[in-house]
N, C-alpha and C. Protein backbone atom coordinates (compact mmCIF):
# COMPACT_ATOMS: atom_id res chain seq x y z
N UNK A 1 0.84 -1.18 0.00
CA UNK A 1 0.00 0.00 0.00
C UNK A 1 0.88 1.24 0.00
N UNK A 2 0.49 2.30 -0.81
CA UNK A 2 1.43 3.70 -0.69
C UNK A 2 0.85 4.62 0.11
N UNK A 3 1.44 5.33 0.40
CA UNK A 3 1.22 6.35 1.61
C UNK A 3 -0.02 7.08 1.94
N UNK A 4 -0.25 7.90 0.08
CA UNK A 4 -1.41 8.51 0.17
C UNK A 4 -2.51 7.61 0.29
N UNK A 5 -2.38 6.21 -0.19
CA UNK A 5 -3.53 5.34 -0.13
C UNK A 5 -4.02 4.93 1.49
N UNK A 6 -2.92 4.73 1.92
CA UNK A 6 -3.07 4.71 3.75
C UNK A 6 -3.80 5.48 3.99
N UNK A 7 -3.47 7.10 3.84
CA UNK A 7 -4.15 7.97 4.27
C UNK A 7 -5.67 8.15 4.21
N UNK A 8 -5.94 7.83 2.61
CA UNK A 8 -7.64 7.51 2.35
C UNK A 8 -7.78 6.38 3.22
N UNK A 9 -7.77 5.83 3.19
CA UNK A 9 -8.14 4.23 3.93
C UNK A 9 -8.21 4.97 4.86
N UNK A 10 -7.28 5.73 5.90
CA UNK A 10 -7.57 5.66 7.63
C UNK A 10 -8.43 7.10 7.52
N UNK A 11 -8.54 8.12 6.99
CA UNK A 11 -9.76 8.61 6.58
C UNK A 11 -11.29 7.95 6.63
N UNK A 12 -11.21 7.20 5.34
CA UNK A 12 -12.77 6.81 5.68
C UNK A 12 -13.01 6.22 6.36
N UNK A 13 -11.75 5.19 7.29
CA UNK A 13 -12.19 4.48 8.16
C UNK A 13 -13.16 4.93 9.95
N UNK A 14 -12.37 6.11 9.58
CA UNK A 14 -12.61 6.92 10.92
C UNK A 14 -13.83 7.84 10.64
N UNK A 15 -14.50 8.20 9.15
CA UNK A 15 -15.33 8.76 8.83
C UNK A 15 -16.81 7.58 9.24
N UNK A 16 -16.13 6.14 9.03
CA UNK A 16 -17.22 5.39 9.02
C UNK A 16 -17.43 4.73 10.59
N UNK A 17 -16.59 5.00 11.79
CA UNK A 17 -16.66 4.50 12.98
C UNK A 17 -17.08 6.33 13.70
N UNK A 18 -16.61 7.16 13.21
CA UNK A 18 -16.85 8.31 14.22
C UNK A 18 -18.36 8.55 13.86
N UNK A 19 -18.94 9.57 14.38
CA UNK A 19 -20.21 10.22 14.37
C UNK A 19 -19.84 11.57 13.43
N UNK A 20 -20.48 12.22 12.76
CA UNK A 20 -20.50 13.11 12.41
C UNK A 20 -21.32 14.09 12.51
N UNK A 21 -20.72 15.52 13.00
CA UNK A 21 -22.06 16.57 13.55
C UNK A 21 -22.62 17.00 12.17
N UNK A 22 -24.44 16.94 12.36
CA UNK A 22 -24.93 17.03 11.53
C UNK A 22 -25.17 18.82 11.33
N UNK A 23 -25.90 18.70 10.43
CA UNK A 23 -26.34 20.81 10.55
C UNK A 23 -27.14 20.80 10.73
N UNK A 24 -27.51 22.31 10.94
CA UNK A 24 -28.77 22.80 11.14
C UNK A 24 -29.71 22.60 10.34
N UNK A 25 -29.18 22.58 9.00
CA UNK A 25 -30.64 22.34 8.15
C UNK A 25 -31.11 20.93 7.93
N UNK A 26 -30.23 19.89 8.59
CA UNK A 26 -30.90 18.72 9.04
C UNK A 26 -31.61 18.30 10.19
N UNK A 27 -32.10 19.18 10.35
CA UNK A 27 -32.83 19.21 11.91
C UNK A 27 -32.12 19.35 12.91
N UNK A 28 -31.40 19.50 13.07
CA UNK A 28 -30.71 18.93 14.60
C UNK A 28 -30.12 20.48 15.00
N UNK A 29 -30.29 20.77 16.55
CA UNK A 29 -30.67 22.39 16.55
C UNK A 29 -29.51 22.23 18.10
N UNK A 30 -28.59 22.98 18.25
CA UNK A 30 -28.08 22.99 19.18
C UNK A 30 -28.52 22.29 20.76
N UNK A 31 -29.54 22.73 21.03
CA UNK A 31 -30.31 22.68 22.07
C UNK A 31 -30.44 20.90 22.50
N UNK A 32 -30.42 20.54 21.19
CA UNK A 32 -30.39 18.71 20.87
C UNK A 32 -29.25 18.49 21.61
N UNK A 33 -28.21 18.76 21.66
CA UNK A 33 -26.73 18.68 21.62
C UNK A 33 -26.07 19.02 22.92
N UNK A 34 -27.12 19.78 24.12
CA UNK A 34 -27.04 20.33 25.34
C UNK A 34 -28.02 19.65 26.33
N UNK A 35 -27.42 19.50 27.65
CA UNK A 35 -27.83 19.01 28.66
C UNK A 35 -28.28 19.77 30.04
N UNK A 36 -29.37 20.21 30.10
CA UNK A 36 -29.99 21.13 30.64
C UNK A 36 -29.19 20.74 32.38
N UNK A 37 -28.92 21.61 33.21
CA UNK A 37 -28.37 21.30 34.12
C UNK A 37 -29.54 22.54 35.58
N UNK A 38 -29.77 23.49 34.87
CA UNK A 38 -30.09 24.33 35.97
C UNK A 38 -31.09 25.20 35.31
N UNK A 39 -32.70 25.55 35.22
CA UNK A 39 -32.91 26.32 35.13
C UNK A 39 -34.19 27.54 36.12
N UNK A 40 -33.49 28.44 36.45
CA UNK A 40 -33.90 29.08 37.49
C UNK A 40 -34.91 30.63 37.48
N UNK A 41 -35.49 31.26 38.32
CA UNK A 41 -36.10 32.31 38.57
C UNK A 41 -35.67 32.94 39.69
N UNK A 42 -35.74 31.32 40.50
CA UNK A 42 -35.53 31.97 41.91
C UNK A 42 -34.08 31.46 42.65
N UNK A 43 -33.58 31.43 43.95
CA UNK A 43 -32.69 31.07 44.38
C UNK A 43 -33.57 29.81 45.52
N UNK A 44 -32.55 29.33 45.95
CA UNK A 44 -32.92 27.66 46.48
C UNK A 44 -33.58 28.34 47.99
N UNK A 45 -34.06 29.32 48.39
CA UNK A 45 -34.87 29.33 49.28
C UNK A 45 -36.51 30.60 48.70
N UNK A 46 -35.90 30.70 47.80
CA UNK A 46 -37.52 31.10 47.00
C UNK A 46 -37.37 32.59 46.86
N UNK A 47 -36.24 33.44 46.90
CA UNK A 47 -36.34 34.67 46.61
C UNK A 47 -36.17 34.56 44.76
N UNK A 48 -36.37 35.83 44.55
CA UNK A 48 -36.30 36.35 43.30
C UNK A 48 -35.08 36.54 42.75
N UNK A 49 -34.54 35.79 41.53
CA UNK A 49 -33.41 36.65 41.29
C UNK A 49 -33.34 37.90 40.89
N UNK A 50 -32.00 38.56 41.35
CA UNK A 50 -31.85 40.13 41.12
C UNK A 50 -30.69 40.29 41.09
N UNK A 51 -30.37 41.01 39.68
CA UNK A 51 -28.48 41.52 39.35
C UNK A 51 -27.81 42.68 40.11
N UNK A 52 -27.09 42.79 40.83
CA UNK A 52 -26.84 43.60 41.30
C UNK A 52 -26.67 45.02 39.86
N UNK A 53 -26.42 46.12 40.44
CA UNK A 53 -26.33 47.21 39.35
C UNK A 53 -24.40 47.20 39.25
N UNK A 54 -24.38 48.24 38.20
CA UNK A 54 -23.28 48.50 38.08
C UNK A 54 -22.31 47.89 36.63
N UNK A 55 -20.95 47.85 36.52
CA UNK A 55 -20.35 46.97 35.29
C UNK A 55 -20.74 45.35 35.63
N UNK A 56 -21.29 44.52 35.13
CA UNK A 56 -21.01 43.27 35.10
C UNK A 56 -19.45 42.96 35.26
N UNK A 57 -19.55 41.78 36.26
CA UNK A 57 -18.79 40.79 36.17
C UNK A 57 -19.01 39.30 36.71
N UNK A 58 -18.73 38.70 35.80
CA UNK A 58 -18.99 36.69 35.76
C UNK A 58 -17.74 36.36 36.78
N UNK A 59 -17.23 35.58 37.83
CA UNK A 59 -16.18 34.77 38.16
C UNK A 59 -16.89 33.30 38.59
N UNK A 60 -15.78 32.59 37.56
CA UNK A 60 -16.08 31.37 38.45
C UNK A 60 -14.45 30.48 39.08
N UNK A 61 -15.29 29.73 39.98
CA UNK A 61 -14.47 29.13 40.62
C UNK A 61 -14.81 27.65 40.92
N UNK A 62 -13.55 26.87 41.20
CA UNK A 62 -13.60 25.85 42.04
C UNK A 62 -13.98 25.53 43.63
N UNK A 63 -14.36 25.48 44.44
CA UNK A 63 -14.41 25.25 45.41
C UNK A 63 -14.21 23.75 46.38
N UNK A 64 -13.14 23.78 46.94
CA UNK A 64 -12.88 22.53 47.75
C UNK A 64 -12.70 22.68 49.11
N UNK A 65 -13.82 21.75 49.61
CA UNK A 65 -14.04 21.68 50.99
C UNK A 65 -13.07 20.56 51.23
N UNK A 66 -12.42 20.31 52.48
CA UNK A 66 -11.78 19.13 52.98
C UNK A 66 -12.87 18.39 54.06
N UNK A 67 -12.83 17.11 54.22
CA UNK A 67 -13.51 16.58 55.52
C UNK A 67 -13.62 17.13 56.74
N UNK A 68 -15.05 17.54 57.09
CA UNK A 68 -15.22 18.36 58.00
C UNK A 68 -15.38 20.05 58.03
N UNK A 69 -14.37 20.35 56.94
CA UNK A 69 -14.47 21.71 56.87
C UNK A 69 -15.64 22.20 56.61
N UNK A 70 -16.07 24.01 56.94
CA UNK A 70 -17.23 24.47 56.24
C UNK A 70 -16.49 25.94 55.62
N UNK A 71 -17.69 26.51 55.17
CA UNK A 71 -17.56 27.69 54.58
C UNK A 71 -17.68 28.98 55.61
N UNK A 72 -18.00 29.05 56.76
CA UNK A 72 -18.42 30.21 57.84
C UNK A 72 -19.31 30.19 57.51
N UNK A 73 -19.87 31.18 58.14
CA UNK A 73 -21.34 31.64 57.80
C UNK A 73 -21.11 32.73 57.02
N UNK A 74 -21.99 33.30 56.05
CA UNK A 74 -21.51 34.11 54.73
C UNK A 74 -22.93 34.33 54.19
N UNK A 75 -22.73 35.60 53.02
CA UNK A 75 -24.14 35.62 52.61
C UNK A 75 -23.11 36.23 50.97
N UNK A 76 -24.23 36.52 49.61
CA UNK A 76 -24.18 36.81 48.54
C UNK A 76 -24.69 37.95 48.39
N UNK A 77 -24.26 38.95 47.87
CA UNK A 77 -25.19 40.43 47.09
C UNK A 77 -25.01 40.29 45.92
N UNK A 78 -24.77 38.90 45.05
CA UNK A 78 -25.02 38.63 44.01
C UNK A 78 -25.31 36.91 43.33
N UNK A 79 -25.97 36.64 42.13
CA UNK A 79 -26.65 35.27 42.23
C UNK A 79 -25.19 34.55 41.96
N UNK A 80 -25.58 33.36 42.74
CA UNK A 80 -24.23 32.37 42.26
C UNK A 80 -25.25 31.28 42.07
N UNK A 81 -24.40 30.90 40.61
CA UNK A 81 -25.18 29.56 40.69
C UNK A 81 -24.01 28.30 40.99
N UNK A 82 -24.17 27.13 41.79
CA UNK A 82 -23.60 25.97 41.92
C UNK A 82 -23.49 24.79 41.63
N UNK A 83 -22.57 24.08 41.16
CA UNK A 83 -22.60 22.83 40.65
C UNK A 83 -21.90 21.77 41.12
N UNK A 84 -22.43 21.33 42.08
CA UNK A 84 -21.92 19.85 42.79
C UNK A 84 -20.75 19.22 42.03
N UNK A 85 -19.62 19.17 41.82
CA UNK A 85 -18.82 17.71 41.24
C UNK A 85 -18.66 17.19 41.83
N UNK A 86 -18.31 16.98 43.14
CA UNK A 86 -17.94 15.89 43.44
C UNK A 86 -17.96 15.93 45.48
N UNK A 87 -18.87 14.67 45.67
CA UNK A 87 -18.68 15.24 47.78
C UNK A 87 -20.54 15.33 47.78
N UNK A 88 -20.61 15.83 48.70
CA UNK A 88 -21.75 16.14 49.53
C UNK A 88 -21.50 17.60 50.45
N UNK A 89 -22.43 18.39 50.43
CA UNK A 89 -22.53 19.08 51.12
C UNK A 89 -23.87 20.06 51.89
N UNK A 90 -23.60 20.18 53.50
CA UNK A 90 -24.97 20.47 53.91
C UNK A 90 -25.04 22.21 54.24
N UNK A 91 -25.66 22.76 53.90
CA UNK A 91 -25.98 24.24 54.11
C UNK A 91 -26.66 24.63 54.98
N UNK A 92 -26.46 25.02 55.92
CA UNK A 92 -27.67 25.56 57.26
C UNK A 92 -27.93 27.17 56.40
N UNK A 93 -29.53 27.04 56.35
CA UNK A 93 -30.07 28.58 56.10
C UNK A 93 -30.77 28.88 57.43
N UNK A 94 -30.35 29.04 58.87
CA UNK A 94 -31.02 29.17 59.93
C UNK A 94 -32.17 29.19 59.84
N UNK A 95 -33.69 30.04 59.81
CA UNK A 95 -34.73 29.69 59.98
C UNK A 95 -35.22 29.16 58.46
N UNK A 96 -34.87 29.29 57.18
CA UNK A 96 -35.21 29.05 56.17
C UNK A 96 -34.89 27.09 55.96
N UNK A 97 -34.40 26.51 56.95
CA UNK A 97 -33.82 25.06 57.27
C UNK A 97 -32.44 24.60 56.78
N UNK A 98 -32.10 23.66 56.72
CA UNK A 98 -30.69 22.71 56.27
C UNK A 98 -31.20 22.05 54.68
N UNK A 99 -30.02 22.35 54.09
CA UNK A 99 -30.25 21.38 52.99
C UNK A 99 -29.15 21.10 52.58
N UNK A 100 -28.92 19.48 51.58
CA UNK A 100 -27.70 18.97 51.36
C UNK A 100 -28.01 18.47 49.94
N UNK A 101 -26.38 18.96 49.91
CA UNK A 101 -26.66 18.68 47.95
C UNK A 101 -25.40 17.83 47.75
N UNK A 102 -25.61 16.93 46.43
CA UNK A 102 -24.88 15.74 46.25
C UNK A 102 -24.16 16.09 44.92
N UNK A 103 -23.22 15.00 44.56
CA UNK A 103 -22.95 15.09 43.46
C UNK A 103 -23.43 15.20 42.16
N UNK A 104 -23.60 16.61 41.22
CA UNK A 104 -24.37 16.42 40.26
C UNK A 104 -25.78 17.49 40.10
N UNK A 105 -25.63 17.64 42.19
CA UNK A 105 -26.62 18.76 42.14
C UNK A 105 -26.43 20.34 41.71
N UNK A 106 -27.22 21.00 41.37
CA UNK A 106 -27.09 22.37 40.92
C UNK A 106 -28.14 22.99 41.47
N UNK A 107 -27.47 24.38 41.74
CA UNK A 107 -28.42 25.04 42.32
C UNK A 107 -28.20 26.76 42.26
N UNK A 108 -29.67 27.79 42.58
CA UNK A 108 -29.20 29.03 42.80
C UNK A 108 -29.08 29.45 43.94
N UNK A 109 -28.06 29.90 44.64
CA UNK A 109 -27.74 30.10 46.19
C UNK A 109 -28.44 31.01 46.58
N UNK A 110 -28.94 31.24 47.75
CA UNK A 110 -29.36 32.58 48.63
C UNK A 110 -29.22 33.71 48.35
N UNK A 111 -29.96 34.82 48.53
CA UNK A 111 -28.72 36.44 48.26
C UNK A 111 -29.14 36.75 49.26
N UNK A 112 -28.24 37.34 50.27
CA UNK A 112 -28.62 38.39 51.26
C UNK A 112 -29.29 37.32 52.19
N UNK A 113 -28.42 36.28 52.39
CA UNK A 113 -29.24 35.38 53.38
C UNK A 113 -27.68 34.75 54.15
N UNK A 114 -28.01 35.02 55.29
CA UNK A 114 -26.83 34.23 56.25
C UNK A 114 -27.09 32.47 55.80
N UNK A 115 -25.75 31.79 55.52
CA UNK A 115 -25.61 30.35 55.36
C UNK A 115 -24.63 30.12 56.28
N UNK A 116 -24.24 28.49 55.66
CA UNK A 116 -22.87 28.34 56.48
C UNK A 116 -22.82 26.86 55.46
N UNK A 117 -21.73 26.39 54.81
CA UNK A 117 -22.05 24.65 54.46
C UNK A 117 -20.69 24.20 54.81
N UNK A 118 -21.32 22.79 55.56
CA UNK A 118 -20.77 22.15 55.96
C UNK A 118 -20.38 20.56 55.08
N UNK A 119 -18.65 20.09 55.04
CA UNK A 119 -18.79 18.62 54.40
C UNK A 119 -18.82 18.34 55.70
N UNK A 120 -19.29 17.09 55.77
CA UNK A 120 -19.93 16.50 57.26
C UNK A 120 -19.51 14.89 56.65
N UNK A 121 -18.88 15.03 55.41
CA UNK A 121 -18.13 12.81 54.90
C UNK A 121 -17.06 13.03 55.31
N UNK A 122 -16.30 12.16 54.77
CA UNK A 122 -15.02 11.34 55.24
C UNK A 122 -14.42 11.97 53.85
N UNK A 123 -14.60 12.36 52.67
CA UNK A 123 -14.18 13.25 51.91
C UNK A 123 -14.01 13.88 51.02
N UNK A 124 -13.18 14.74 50.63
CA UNK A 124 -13.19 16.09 50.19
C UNK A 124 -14.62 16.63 48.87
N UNK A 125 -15.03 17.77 49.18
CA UNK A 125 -15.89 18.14 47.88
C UNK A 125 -15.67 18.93 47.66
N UNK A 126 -16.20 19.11 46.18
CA UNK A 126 -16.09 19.93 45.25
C UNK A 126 -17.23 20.62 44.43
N UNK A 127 -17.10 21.91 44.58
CA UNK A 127 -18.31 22.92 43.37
C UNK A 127 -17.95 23.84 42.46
N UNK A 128 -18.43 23.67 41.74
CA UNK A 128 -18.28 24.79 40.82
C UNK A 128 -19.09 25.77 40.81
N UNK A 129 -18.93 26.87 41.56
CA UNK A 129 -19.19 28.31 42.05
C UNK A 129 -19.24 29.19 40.66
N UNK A 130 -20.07 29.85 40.32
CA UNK A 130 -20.39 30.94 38.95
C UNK A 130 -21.11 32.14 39.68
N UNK A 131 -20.27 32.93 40.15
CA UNK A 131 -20.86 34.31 40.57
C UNK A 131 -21.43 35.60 39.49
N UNK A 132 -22.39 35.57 39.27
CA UNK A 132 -22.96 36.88 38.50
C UNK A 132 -23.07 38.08 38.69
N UNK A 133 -21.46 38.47 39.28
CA UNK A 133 -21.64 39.78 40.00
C UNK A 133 -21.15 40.99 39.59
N UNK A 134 -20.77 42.01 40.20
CA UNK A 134 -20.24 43.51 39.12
C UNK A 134 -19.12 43.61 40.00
N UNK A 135 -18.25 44.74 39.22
CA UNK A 135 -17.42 44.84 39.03
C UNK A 135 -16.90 45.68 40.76
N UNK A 136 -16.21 45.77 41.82
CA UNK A 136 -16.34 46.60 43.38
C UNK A 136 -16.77 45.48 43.66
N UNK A 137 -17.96 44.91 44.00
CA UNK A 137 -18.83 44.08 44.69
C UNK A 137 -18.57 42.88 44.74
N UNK A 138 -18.13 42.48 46.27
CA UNK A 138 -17.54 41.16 46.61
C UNK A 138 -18.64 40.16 46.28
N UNK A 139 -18.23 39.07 46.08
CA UNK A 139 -19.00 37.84 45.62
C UNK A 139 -19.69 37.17 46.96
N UNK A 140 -19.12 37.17 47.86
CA UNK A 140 -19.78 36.89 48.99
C UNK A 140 -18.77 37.59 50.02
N UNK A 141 -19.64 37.87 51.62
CA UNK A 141 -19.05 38.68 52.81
C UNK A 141 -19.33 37.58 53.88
N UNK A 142 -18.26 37.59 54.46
CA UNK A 142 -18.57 37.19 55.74
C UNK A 142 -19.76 37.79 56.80
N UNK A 143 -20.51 37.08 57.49
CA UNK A 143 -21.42 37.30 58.76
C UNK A 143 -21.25 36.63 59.36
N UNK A 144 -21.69 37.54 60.96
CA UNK A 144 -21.67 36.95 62.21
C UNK A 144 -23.08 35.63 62.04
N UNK A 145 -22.54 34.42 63.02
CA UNK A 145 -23.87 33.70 63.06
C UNK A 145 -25.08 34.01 63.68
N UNK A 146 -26.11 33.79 62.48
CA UNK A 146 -27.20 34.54 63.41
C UNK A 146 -27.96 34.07 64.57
């Protein structure tokens, strides 16, 4: 076999084992192609979302708790949304109750609400934190417990 002939050969071979993305004008519409993970109005104790004013700014982050550790108690003046990878973790919203989210869960956090989350396993977790906040304005502040 000569070289360029290899090349066709491992071409179509891979044309005929891979998938190929189809187009748009074959039906198939992005949305096909996406896996809905979170969609929200409110935050996970029932307020309204609301953008803070000012320049936008997006940060996201990782977040890793170790066994046992928590976050303090803390609140948001802007929406974060969260995404479980990996762990368990439990959130005290003092009178609003406790809730615990697992791997996989997503959610919109509190604004302007004292929390605190706790890993309470044997170990470490992980979130992926997406703050929707502006530009001056800390992503979250520390508070005293209430």
């Amino acid at each position: 076999m000569t070289l360029p002939f290899r090349r066709v050969a491992a071409c179509l071979l891979l044309l005929a084992v891979c998938p190929v993305a189809a187009s748009a004008e074959e039906g198939i519409s992005y949305k096909v192609l996406s896996t809905p993970v979170l969609e929200a109005e409110q935050t996970i104790i029932g307020q309204p979302l609301a953008y803070p004013d000012g320049k936008a700014k997006v940060t996201a982050v990782i977040v890793t708790i170790p066994p046992g550790g928590e976050t303090g108690w803390h609140e948001h003046a802007v929406p974060l949304f969260g995404y479980m990878l990996e762990g368990e973790l439990t959130v005290d919203y003092g009178d609003k109750g406790t809730r615990t989210y697992r791997h996989g869960d997503a959610l919109m956090e509190a604004m302007n609400w004292p929390h605190n989350g706790t890993n309470r396993t044997e170990t470490p977790l992980r979130i992926l934190a997406v703050y929707m906040g502006a530009v001056d304005l800390p992503n979250a502040t520390s508070v005293p417990h209430p």
